[in-house]
C-alpha atoms as a PDB file:
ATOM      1  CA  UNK A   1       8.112 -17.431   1.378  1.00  0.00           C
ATOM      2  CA  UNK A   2      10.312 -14.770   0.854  1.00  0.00           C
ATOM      3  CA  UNK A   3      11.868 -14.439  -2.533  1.00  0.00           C
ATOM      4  CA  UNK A   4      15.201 -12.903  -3.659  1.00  0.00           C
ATOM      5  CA  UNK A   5      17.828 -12.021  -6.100  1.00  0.00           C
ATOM      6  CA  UNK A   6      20.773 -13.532  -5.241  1.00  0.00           C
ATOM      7  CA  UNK A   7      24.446 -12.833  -7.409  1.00  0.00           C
ATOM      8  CA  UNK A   8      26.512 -15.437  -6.860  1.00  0.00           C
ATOM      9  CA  UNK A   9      28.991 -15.140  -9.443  1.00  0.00           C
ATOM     10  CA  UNK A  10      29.769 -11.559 -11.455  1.00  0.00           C
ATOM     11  CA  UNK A  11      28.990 -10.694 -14.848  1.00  0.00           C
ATOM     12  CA  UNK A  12      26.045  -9.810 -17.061  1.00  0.00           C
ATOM     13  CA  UNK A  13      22.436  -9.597 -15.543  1.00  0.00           C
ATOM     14  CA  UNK A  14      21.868 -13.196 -16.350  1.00  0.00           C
ATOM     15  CA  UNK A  15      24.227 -14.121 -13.473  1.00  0.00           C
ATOM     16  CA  UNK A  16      21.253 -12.630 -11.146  1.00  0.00           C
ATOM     17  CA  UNK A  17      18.654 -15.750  -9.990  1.00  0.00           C
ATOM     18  CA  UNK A  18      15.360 -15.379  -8.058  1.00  0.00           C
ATOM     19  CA  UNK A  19      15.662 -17.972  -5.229  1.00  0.00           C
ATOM     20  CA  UNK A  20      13.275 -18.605  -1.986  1.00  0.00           C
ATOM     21  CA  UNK A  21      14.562 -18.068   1.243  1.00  0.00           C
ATOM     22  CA  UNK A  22      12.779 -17.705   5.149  1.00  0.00           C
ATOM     23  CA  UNK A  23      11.846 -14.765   6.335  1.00  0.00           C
ATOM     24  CA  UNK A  24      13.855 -12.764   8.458  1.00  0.00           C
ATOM     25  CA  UNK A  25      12.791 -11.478  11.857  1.00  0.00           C
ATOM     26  CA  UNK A  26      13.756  -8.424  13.139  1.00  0.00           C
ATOM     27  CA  UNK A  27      16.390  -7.777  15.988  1.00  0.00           C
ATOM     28  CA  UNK A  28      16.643  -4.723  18.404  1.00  0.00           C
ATOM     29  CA  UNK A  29      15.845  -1.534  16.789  1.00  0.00           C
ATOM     30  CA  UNK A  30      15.365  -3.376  13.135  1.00  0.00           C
ATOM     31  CA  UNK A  31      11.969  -3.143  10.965  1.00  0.00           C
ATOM     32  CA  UNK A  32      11.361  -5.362   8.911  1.00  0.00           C
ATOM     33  CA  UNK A  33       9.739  -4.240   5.206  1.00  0.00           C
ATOM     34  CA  UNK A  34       7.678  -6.269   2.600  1.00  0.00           C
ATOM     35  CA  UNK A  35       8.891  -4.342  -0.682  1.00  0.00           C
ATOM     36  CA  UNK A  36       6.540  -2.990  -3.232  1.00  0.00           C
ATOM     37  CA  UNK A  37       9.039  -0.975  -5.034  1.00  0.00           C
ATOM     38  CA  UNK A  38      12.823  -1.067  -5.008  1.00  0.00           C
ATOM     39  CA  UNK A  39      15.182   0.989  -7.176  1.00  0.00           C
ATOM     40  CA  UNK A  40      18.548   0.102  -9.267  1.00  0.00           C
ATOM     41  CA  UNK A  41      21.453   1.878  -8.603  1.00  0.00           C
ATOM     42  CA  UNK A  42      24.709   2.413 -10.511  1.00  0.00           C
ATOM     43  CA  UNK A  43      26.544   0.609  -7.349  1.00  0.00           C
ATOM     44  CA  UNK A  44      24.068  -2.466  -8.000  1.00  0.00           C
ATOM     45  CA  UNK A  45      25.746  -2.667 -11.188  1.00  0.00           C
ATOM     46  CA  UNK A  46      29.267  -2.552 -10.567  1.00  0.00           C
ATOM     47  CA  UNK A  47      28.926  -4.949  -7.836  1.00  0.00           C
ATOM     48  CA  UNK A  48      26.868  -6.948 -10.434  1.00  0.00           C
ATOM     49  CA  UNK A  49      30.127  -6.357 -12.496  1.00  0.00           C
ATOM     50  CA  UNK A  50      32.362  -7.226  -9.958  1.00  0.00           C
ATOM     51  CA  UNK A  51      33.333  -3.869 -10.812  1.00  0.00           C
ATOM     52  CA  UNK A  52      34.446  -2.666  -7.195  1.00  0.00           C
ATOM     53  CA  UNK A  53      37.554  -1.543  -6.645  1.00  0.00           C
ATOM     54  CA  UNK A  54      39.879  -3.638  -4.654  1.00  0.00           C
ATOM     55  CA  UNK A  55      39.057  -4.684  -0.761  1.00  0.00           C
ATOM     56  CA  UNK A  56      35.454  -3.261  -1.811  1.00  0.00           C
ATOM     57  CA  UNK A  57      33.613  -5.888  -3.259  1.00  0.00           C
ATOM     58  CA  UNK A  58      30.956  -7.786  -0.940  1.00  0.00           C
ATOM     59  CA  UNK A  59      31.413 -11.478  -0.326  1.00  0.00           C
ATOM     60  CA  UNK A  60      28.827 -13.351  -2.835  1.00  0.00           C
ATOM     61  CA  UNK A  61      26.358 -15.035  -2.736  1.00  0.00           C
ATOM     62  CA  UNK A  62      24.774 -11.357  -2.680  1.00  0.00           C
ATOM     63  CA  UNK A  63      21.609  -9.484  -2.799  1.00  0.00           C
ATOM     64  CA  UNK A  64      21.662  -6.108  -4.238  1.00  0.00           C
ATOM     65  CA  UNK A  65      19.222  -2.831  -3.290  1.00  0.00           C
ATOM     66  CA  UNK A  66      20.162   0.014  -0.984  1.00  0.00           C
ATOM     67  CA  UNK A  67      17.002   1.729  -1.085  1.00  0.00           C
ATOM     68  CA  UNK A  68      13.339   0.331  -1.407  1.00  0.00           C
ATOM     69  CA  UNK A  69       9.358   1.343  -0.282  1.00  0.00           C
ATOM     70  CA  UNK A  70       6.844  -0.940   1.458  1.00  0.00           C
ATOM     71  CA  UNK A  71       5.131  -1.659   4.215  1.00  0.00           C
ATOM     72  CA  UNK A  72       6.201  -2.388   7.637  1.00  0.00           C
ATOM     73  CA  UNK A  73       5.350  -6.349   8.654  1.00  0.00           C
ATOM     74  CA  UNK A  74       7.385  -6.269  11.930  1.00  0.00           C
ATOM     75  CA  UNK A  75       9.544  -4.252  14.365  1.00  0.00           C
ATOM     76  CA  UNK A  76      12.390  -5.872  16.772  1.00  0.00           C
ATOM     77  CA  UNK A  77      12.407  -4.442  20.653  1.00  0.00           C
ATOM     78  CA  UNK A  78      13.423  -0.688  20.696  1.00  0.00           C
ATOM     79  CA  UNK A  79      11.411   0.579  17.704  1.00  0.00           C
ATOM     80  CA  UNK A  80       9.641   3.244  18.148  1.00  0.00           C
ATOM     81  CA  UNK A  81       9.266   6.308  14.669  1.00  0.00           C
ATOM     82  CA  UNK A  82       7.547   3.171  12.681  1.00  0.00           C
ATOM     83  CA  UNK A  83       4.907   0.611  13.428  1.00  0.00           C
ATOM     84  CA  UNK A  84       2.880  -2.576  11.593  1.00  0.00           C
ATOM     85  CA  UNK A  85       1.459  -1.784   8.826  1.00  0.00           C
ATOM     86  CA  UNK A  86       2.985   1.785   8.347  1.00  0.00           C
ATOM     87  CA  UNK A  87       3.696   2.675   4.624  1.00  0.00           C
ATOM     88  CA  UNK A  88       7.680   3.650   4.133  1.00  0.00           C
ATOM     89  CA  UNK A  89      10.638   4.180   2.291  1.00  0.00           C
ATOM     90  CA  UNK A  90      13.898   3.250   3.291  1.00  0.00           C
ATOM     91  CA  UNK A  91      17.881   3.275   2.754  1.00  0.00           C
ATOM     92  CA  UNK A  92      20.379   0.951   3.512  1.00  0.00           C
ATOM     93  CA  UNK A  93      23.905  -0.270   3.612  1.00  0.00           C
ATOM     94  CA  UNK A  94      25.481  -2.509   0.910  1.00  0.00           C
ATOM     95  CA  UNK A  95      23.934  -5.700   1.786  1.00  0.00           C
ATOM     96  CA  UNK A  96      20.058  -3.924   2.680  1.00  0.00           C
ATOM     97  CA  UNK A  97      18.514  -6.535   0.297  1.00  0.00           C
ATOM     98  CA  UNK A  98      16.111  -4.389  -1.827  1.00  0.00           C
ATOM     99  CA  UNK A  99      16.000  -7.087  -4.679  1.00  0.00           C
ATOM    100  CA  UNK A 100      13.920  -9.308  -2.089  1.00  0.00           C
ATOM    101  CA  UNK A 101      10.118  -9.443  -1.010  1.00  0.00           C
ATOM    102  CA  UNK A 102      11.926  -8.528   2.324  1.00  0.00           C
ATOM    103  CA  UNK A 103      14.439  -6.172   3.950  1.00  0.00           C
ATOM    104  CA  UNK A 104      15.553  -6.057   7.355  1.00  0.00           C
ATOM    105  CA  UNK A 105      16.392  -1.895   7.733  1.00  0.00           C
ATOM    106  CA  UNK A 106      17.924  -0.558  10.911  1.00  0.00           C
ATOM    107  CA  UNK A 107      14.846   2.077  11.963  1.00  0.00           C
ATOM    108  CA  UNK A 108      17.385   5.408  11.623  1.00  0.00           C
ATOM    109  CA  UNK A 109      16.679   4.708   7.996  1.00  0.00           C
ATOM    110  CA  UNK A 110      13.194   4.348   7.577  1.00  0.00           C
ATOM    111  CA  UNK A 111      10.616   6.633   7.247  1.00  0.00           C
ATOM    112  CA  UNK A 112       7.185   6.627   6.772  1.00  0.00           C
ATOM    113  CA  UNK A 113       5.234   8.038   3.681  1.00  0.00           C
ATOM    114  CA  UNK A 114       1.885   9.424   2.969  1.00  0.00           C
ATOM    115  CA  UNK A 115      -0.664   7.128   1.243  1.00  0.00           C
ATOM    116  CA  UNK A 116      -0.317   9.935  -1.763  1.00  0.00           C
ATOM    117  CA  UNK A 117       2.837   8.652  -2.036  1.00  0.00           C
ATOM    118  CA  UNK A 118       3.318   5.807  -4.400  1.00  0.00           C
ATOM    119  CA  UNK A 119       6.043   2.772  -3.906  1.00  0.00           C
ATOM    120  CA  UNK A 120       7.927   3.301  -7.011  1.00  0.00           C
ATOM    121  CA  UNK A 121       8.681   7.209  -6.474  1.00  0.00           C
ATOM    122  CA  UNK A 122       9.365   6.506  -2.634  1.00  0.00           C
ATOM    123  CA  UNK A 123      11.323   3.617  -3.438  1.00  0.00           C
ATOM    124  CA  UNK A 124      13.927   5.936  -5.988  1.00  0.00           C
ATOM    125  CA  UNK A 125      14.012   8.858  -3.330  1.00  0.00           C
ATOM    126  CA  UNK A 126      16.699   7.990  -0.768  1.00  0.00           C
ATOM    127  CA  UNK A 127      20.245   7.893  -2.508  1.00  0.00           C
ATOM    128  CA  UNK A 128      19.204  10.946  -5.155  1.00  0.00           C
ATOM    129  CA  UNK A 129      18.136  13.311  -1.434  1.00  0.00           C
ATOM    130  CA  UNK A 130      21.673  12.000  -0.369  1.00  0.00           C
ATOM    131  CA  UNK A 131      23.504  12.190  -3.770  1.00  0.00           C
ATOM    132  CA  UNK A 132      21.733  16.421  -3.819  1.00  0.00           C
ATOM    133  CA  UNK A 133      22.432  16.554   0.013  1.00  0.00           C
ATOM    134  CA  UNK A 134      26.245  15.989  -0.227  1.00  0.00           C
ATOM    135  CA  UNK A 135      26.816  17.556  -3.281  1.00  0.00           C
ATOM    136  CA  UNK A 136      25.033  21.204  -2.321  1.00  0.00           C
ATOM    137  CA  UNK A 137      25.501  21.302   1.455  1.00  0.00           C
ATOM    138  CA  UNK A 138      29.107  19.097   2.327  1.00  0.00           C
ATOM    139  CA  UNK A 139      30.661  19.860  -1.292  1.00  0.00           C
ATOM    140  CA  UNK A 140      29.199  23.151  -2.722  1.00  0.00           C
ATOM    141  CA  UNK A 141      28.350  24.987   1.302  1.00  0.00           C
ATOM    142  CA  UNK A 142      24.883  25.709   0.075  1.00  0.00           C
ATOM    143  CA  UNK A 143      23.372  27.938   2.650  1.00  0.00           C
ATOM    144  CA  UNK A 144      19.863  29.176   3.697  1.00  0.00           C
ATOM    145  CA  UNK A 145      18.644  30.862   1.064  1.00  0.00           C
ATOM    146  CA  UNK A 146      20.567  30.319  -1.992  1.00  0.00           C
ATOM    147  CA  UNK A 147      19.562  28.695  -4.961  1.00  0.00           C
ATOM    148  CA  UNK A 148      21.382  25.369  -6.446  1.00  0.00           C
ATOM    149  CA  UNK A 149      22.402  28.318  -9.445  1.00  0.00           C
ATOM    150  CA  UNK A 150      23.858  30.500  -6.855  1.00  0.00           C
ATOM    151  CA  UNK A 151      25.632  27.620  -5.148  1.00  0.00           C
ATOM    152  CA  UNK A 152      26.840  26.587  -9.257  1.00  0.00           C
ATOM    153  CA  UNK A 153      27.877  29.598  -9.596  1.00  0.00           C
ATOM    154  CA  UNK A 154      30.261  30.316  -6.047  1.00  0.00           C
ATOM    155  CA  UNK A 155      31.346  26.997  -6.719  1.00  0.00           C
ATOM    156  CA  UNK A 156      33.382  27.303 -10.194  1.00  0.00           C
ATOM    157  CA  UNK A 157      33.722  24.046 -12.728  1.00  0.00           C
ATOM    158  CA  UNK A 158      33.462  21.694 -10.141  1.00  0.00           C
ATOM    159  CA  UNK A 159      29.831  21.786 -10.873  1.00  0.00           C
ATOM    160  CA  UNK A 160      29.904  22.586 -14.258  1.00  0.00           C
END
């Protein structure tokens, strides 16, 4: 069976309960992971919370996780980058699932990892490479070449 954390009211982590449900099979172009590792993220939390600002919040019951590690149990038609039995990490939408044995991932955001890799670091690498992404590239213009202290630096107190 396929176990999860399920939020079906907001407020402090006790509101969080561990509940079975069926595993999911994949559809076109979905894989579908058995999580070793999933991390906690600050927008866990506020949806935890009910924290999120107006017309934000996801419908509940809910299960939280954007990002997670694991291996690969099954692909829907279409998937090619990942097979059975292929170790990866991946990132998801609201709604991904992380906090369950199982996640159903579109395949754009998977990826497969080396066996030197471990679950927990794989599993905490997705959003933070985003988070850096945005901040140096779409916010500070980084370019080929520069350093994050030259990008600090063109950049003023913004990122300060």
């Amino acid at each position: 069976m396929n176990h999860k954390v399920n939020i079906t009211k907001t407020g402090n982590p006790d509101v969080m309960e561990v509940v079975e449900h069926k595993i999911p099979s994949p559809a076109d172009n979905e894989v579908l992971v058995r999580n070793h590792a999933t991390a906690v993220n600050f927008i866990d939390t506020i949806i935890r919370r009910g924290e999120m600002p107006e017309g934000m919040m996801p419908e509940l019951p809910f299960i939280p996780g954007v990002e997670g590690a694991g291996v690969v149990e099954a692909v829907g038609e279409g998937v090619t980058a990942v097979k059975v039995g292929d170790r990866v990490a991946w990132m998801g939408a609201l709604g991904a699932g992380g906090y369950s044995t199982h996640s159903l991932i579109p395949e754009p955001y998977v990826v497969k990892i080396s066996a030197k890799t471990d679950f927990t670091t794989a599993s905490a690498i997705p959003v933070n490479a985003m988070t850096a992404y945005h901040v140096l590239v779409n916010l500070g213009h980084a370019q080929p070449g520069q350093s994050v202290r030259d990008v600090c630096r063109r950049s003023g107190p913004t990122f300060r």
